[in-house]
Protein backbone atom coordinates (compact mmCIF):
# COMPACT_ATOMS: atom_id res chain seq x y z
CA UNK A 1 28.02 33.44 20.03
CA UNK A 2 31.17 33.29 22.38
CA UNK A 3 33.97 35.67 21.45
CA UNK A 4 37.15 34.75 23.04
CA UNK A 5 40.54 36.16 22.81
CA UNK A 6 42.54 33.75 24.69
CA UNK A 7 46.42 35.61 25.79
CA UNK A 8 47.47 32.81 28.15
CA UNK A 9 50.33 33.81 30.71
CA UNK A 10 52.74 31.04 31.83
CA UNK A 11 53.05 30.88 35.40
CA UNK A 12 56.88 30.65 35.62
CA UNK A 13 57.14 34.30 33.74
CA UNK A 14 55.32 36.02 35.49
CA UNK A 15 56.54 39.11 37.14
CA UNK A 16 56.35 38.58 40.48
CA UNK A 17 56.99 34.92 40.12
CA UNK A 18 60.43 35.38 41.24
CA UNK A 19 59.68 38.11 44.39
CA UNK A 20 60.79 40.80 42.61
CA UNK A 21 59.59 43.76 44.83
CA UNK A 22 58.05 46.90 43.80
CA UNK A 23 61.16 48.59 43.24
CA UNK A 24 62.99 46.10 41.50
CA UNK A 25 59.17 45.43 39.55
CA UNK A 26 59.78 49.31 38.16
CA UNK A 27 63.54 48.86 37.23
CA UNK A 28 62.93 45.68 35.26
CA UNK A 29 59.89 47.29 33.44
CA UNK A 30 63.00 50.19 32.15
CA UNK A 31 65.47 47.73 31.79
CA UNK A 32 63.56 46.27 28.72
CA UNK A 33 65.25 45.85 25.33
CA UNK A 34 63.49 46.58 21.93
CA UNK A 35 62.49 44.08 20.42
CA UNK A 36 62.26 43.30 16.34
CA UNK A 37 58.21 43.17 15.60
CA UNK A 38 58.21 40.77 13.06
CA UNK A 39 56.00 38.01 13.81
CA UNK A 40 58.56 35.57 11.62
CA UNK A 41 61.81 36.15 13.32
CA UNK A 42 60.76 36.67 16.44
CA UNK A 43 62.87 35.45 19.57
CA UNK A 44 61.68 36.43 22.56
CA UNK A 45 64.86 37.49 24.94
CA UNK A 46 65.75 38.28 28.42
CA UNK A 47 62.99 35.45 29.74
CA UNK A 48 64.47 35.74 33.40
CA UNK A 49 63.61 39.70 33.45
CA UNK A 50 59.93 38.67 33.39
CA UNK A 51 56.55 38.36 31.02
CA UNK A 52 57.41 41.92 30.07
CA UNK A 53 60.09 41.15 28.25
CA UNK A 54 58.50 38.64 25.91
CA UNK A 55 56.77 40.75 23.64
CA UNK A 56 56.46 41.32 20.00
CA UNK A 57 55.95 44.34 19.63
CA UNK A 58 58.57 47.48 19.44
CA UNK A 59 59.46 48.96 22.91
CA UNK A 60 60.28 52.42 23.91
CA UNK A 61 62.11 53.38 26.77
CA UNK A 62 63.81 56.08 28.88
CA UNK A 63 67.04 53.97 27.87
CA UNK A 64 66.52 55.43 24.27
CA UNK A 65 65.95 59.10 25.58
CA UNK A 66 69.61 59.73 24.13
CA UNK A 67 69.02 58.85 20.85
CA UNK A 68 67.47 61.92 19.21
CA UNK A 69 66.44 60.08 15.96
CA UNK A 70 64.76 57.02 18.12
CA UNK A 71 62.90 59.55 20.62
CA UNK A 72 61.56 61.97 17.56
CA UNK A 73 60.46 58.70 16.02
CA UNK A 74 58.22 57.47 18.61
CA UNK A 75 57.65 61.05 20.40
CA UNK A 76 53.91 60.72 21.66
CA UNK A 77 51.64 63.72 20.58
CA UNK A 78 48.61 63.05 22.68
CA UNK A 79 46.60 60.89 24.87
CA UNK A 80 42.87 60.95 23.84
CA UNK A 81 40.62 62.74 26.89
CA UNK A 82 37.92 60.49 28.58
CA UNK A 83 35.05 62.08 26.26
CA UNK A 84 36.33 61.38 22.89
CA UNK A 85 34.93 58.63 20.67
CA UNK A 86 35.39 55.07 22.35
CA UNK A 87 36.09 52.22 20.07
CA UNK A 88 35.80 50.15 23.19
CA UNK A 89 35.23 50.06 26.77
CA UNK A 90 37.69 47.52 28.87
CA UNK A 91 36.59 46.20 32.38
CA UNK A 92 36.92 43.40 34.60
CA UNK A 93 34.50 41.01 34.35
CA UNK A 94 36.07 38.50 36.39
CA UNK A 95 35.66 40.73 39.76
CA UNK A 96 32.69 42.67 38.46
CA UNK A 97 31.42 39.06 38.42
CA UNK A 98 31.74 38.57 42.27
CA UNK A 99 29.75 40.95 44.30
CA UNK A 100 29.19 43.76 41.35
CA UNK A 101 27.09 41.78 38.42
CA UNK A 102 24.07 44.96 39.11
CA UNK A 103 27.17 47.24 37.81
CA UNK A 104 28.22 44.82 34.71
CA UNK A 105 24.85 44.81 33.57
CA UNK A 106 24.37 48.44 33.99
CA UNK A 107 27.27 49.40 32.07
CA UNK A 108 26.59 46.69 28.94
CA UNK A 109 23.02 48.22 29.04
CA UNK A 110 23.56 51.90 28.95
CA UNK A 111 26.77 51.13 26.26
CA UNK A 112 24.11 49.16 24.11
CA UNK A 113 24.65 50.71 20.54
CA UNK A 114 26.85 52.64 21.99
CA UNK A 115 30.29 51.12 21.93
CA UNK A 116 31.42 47.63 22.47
CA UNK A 117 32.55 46.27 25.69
CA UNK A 118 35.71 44.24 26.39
CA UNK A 119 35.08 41.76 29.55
CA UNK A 120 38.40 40.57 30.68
CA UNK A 121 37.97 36.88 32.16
CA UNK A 122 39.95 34.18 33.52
CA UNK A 123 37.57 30.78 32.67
CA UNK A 124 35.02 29.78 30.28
CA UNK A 125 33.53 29.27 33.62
CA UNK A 126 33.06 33.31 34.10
CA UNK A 127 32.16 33.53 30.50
CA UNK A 128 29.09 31.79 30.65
CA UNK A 129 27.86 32.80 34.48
CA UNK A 130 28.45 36.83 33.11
CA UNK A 131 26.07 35.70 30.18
CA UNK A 132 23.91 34.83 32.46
CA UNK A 133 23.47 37.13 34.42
CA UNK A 134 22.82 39.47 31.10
CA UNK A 135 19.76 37.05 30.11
CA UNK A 136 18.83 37.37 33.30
CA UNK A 137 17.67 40.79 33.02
CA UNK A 138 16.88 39.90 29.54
CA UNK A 139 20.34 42.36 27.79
CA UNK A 140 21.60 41.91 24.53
CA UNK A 141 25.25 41.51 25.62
CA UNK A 142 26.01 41.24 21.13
CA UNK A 143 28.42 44.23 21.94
CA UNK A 144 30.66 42.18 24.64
CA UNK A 145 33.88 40.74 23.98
CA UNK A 146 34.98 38.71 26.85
CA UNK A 147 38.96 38.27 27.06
CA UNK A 148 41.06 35.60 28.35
CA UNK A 149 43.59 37.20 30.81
CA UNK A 150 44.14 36.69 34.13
CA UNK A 151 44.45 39.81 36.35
CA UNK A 152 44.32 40.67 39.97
CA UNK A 153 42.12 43.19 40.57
CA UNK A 154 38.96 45.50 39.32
CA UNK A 155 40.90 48.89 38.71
CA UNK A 156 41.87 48.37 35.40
CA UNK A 157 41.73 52.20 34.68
CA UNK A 158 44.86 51.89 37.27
CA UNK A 159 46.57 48.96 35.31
CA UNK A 160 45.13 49.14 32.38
CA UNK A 161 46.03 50.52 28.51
CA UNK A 162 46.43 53.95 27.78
CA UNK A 163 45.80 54.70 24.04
CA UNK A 164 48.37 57.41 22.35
CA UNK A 165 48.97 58.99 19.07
CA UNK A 166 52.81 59.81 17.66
CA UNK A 167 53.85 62.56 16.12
CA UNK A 168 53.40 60.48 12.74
CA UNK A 169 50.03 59.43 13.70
CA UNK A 170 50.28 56.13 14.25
CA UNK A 171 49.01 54.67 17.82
CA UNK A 172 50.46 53.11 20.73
CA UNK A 173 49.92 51.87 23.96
CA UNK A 174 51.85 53.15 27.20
CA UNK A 175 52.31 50.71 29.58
CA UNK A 176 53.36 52.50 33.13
CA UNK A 177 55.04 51.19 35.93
CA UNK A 178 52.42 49.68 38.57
CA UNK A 179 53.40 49.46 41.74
CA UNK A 180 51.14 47.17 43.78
CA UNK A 181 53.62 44.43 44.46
CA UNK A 182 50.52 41.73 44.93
CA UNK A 183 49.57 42.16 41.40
CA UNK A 184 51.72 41.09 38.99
CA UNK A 185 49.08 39.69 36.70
CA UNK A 186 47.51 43.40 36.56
CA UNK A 187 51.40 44.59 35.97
CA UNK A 188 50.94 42.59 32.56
CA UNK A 189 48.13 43.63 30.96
CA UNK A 190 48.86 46.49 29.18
CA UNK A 191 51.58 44.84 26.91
CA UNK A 192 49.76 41.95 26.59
CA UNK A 193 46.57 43.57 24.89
CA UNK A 194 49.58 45.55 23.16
CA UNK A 195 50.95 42.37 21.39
CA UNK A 196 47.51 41.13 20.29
CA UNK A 197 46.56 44.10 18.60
CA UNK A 198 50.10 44.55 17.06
CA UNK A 199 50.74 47.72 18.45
CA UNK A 200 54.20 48.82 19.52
CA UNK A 201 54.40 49.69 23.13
CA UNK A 202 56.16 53.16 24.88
CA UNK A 203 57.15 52.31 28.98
CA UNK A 204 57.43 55.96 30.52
CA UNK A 205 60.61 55.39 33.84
CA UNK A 206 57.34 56.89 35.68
CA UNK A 207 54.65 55.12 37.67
CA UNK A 208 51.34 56.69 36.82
CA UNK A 209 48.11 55.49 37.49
CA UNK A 210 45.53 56.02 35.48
CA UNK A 211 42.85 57.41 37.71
CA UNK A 212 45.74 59.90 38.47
CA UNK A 213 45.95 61.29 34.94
CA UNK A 214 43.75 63.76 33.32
CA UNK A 215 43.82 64.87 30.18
CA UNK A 216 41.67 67.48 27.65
CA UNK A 217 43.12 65.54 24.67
CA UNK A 218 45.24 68.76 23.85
CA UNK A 219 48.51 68.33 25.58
CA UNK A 220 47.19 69.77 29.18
CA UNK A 221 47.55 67.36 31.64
CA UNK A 222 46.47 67.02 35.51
CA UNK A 223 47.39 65.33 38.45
CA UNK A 224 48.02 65.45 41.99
CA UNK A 225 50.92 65.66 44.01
CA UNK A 226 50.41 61.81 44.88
CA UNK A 227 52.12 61.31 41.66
CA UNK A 228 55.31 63.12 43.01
CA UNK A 229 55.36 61.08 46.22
CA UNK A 230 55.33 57.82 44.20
CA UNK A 231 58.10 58.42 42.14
CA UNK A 232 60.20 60.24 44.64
CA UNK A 233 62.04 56.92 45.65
CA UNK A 234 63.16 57.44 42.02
CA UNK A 235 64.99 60.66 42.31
CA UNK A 236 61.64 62.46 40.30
CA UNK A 237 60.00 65.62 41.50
CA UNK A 238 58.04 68.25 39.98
CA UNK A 239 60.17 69.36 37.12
CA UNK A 240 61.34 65.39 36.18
CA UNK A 241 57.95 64.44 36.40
CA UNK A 242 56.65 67.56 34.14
CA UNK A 243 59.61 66.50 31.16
CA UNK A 244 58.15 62.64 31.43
CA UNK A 245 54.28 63.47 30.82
CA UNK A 246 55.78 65.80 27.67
CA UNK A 247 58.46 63.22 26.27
CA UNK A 248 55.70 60.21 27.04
CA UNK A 249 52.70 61.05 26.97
CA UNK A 250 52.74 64.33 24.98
CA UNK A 251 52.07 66.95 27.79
CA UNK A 252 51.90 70.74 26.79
CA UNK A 253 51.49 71.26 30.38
CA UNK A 254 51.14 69.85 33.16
CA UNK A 255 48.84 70.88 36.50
CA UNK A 256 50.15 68.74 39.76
CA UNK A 257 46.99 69.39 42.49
CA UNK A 258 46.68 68.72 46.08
CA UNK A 259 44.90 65.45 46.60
CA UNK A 260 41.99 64.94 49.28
CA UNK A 261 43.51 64.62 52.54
CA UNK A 262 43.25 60.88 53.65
CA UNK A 263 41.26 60.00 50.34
CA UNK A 264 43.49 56.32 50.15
CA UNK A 265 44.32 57.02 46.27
CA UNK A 266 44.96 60.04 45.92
CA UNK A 267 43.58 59.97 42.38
CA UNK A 268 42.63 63.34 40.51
CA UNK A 269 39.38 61.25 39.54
CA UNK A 270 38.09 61.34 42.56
CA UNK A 271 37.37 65.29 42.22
CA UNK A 272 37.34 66.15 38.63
CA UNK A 273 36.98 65.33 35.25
CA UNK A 274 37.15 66.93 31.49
CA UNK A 275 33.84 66.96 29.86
CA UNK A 276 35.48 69.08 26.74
CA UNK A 277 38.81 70.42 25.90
CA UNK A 278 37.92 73.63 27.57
CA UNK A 279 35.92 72.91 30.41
CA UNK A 280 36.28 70.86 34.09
CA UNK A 281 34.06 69.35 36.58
CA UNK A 282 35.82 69.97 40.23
CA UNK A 283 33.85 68.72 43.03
CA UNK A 284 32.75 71.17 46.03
CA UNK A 285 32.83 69.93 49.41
CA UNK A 286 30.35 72.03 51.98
CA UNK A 287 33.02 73.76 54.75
CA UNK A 288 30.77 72.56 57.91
CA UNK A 289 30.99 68.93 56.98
CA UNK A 290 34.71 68.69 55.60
CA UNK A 291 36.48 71.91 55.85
CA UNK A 292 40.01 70.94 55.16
CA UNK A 293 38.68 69.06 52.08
CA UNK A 294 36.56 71.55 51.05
CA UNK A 295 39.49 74.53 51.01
CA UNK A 296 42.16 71.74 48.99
CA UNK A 297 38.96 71.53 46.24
CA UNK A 298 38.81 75.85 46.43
CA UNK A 299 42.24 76.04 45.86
CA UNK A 300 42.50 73.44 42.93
CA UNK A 301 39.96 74.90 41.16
CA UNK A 302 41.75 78.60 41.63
CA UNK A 303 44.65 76.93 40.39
CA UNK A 304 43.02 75.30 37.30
CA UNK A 305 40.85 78.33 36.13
CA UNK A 306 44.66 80.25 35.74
CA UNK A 307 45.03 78.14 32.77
CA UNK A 308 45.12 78.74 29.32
CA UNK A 309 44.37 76.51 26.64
CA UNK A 310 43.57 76.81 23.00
CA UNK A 311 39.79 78.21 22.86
CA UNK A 312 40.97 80.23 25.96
CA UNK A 313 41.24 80.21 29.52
CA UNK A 314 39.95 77.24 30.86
CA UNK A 315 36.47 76.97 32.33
CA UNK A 316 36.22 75.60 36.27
CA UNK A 317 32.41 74.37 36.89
CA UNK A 318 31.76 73.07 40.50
CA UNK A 319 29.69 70.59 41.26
CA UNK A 320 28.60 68.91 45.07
CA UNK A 321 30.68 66.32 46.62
CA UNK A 322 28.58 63.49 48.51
CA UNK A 323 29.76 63.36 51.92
CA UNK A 324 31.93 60.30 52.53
CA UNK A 325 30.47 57.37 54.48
CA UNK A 326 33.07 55.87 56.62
CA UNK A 327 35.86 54.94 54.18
CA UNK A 328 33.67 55.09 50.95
CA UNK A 329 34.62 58.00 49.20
CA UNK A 330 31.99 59.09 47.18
CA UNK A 331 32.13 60.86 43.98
CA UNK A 332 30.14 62.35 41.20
CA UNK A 333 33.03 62.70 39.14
CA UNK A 334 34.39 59.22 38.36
CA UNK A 335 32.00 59.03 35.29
CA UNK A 336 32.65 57.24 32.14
CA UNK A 337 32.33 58.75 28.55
CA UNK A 338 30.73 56.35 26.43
CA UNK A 339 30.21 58.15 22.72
CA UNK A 340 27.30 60.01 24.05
CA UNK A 341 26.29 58.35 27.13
CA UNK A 342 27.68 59.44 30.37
CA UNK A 343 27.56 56.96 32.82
CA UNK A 344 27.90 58.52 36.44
CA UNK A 345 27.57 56.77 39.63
CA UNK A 346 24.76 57.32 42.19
CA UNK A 347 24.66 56.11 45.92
CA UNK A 348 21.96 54.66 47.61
CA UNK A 349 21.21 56.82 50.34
CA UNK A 350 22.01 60.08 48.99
CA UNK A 351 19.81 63.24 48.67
CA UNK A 352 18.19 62.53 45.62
CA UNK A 353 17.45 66.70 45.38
CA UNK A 354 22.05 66.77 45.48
CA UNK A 355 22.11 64.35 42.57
CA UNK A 356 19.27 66.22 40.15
CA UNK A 357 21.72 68.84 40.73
CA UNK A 358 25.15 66.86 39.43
CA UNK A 359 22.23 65.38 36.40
CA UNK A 360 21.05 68.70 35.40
CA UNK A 361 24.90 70.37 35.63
CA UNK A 362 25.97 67.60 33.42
CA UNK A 363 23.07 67.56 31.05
CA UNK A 364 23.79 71.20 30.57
CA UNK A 365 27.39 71.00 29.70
CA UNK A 366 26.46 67.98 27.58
CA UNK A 367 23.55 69.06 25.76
CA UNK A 368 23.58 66.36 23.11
CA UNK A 369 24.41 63.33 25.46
CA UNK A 370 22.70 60.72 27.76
CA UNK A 371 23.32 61.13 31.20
CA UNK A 372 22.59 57.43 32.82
CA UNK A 373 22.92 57.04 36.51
CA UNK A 374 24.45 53.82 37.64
CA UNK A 375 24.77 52.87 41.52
CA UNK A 376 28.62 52.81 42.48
CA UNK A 377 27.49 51.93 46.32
CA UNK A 378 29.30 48.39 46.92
CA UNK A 379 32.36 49.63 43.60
CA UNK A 380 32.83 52.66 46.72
CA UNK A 381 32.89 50.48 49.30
CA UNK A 382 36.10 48.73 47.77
CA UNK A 383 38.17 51.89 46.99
CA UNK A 384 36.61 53.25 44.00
CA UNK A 385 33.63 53.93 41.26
CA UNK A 386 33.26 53.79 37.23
CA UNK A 387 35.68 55.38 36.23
CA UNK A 388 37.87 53.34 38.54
CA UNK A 389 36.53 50.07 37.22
CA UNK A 390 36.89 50.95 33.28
CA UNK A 391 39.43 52.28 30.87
CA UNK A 392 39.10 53.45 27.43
CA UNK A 393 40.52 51.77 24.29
CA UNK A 394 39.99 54.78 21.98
CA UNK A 395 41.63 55.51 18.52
CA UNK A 396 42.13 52.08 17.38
CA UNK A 397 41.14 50.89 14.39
CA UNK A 398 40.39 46.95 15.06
CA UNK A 399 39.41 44.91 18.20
CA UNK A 400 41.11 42.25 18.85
CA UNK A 401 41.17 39.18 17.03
CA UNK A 402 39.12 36.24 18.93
CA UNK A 403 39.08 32.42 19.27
CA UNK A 404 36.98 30.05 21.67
CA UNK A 405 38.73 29.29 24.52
CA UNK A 406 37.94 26.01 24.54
CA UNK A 407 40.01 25.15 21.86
CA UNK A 408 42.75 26.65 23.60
CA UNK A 409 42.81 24.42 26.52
CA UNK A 410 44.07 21.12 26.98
CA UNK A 411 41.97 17.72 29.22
CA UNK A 412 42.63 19.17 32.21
CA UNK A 413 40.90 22.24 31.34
CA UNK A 414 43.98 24.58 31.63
CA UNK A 415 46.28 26.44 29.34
CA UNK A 416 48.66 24.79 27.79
CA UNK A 417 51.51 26.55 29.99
CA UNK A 418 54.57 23.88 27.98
CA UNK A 419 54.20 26.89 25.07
CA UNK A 420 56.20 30.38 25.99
CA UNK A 421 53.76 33.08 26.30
CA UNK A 422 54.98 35.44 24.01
CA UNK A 423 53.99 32.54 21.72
CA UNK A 424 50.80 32.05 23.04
CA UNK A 425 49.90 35.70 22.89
CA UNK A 426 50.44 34.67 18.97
CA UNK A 427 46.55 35.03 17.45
CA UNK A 428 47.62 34.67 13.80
CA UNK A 429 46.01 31.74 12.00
CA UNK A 430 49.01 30.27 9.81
CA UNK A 431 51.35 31.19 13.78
CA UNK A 432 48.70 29.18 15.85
CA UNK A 433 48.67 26.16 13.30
CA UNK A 434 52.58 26.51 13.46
CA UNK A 435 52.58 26.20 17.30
CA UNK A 436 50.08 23.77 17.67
CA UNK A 437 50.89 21.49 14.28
CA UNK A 438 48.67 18.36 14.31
CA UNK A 439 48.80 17.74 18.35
CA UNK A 440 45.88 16.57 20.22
CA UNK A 441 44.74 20.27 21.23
CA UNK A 442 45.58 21.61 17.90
CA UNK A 443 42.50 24.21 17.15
CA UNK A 444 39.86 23.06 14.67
CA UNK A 445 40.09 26.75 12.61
CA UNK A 446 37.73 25.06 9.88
CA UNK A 447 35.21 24.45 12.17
CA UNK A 448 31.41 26.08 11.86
CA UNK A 449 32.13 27.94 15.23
CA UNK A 450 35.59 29.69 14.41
CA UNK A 451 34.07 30.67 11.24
CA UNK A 452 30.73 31.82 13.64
CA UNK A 453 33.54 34.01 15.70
CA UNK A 454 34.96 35.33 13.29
CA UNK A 455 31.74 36.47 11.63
CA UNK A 456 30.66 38.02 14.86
CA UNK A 457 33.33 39.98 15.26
CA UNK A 458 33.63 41.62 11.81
CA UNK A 459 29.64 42.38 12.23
CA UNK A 460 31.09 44.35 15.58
CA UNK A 461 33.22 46.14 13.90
């Protein structure tokens, strides 16, 4: 049974639409108003700002930093660490699709039973050929959702949704600043999944990506000093950037690291990762092959094991770095946590002896869980690996309501781009039947297959 949640984005809103630049993408992100929730009197405002703008759910912003009452109300208390329960993982099936369907069906078959995961798509057309490609090696793909949403790019754990709890409890997504100027459809995402689950959104004045945020779901945070040099054009440094992760994103403390030297991102990911709130994976470069990288990775690690969290200081474990190859940086820390499956990438031509290793280091700090290797060769050769390619949608309580997408789109087999996209984002029954009324492409919401989606969905979860 398809399940489709269609969030169609009209062309002419589109951030980027208008050449905003990178800059000016960032200030129009802060410069957005809050806007009332209520799906009834809704009015979506400031259309020539961008997509952004058009949303329906509540928006926090460095602009409300001054009122106390506002800020208190909406204060984030944490961001959930990689290896907590997922409700859902969220990837890009559309690019997966071309040149990476080995590593779609990998990650739908070790997540089988597992946790469910959210394909985001651009056509019925992908839909069906990702399908495929499941039945091809004979998968139950029951668990995947497939979403209608264009984006630009793979790296959704970049772009993508970060999950947060308030102070009261309730969640929220943070949508950050993203600063590749080519992807505006990627820019959107966030508070587009944001207004279909009804959750209110926070917009830190900071752009962080996620592959450049750690986190051991107890207020200590990492990054790397890339995160300074992004934001500098923004008057941040150190300190500015240290009062931002605590007001947005609910830092106790923060840890800024030295990045690889000419590693492109200059993600954190790359070299580390959490596997509990007291203990981290830092890769180990050998000195004769890359001694400048291997004395940054010595030095992070020093600087980590000074810190103190709540069980104690925190533990450091070191585990090999595959050499590079060319411009593929290689990791065996860009794993994804999948509620008791760890998914970590392998390379084709590495020393299978060096990877038993990472297996058996991981196996022993995570007694309990599956450790399933998946190969990230031609995910490496783009820029990245898993944990690149996914993000987490943890600590909600629903997935997204979903409708065919064929009911969505009109003769020509497009969307129906005449209705404002904060409308269309709209995936209420009595809303749609409002929009639509009796028109030609008016949804069927009676028929055998709506009820069949809907069905499918509750059994999911």
């Amino acid at each position: 049974m398809k399940k489709w949640l269609l969030i169609a984005l009209a062309s002419g809103v589109l951030l980027g639409a208008s050449g905003l630049g990178v800059h000016q993408v960032a200030r129009a992100k802060r410069a957005s108003a809050v806007v009332n929730s209520s799906l009834a009197s809704h009015e979506p405002t400031a259309r020539s700002v961008g997509a952004r703008n058009l949303v329906r759910s509540t928006v926090f912003t460095d602009q409300h930093l001054g009122d106390d009452a506002f800020v208190e109300s909406f204060r984030v208390d944490r961001i959930p660490a990689d290896f907590e329960p997922q409700r859902a993982i969220l990837l890009s099936g559309q690019h997966l699709l071309n040149g990476h369907a080995d590593t779609f069906a990998s990650i739908v078959a070790a997540t089988q039973g597992r946790t469910t995961v959210v394909a985001l798509v651009d056509s019925d057309t992908e839909e069906e050929q990702l399908d495929a490609i499941l039945q091809q090696r004979n998968l139950d793909g029951d668990h995947v959702l497939y979403v209608g949403l264009p984006h630009d790019s793979q790296w959704i754990r970049d772009f993508g949704p970060r999950i947060a709890k308030r102070n009261d409890g309730s969640i929220v997504v943070i949508d950050a600043p993203y600063g590749e100027q080519d992807r505006a459809n990627d820019d959107v995402v966030p508070t587009a999944l944001a207004n279909c689950l009804n959750l209110p959104v926070v917009r830190p004045p900071l752009a962080v990506d996620g592959g450049n945020l750690l986190t051991n779901g107890e207020g200590l945070l990492v990054t790397t000093q890339r995160l300074v040099a992004e934001n500098a054009f923004d008057g941040h440094n150190s300190g500015t950037i240290a009062e931002v992760l605590r007001e947005f994103y609910g830092a106790k403390e923060s840890v800024i690291l030295l990045p690889l030297v000419g590693e492109p991102t200059g993600h954190v990911d790359v070299f580390a990762t959490f596997c509990d709130t007291r203990t981290i994976i830092v890769g180990e470069y050998d000195p004769k092959v890359d001694p400048v990288n291997a004395a940054i990775l010595d030095r992070n690690a020093e600087r980590l094991a000074r810190v103190m969290t709540r069980q104690g200081p925190l533990q450091v474990v070191r585990i090999p770095m595959p050499p590079r190859d060319n411009e593929c940086w290689r990791s065996y820390t860009n794993v994804v946590y999948a509620n008791g499956a760890l998914l970590m990438p392998t390379y084709s031509d590495m020393d299978r002896s060096v990877e038993r290793l990472v297996i058996h280091t991981y196996r022993e700090l995570l007694p309990d869980w599956q450790v399933v290797g998946i190969d990230a060769e031609a995910l490496c050769a783009k820029g990245g690996a898993l944990h690149c390619a996914t993000a987490d949608l943890s600590m909600i309580d629903r997935l997204p309501l979903c409708w065919s997408a064929k009911s969505f789109l009109n003769e020509r087999g497009r969307l129906p781009h005449s209705l404002p996209w904060s409308e269309l984002c709209d995936y209420h029954r009595d809303d749609l039947r409002r929009l639509y009324g009796s028109s030609s492409r008016s949804p069927n919401f009676d028929t055998p297959r709506q009820r069949g989606s809907r069905t499918a969905m509750s059994a999911a979860r």
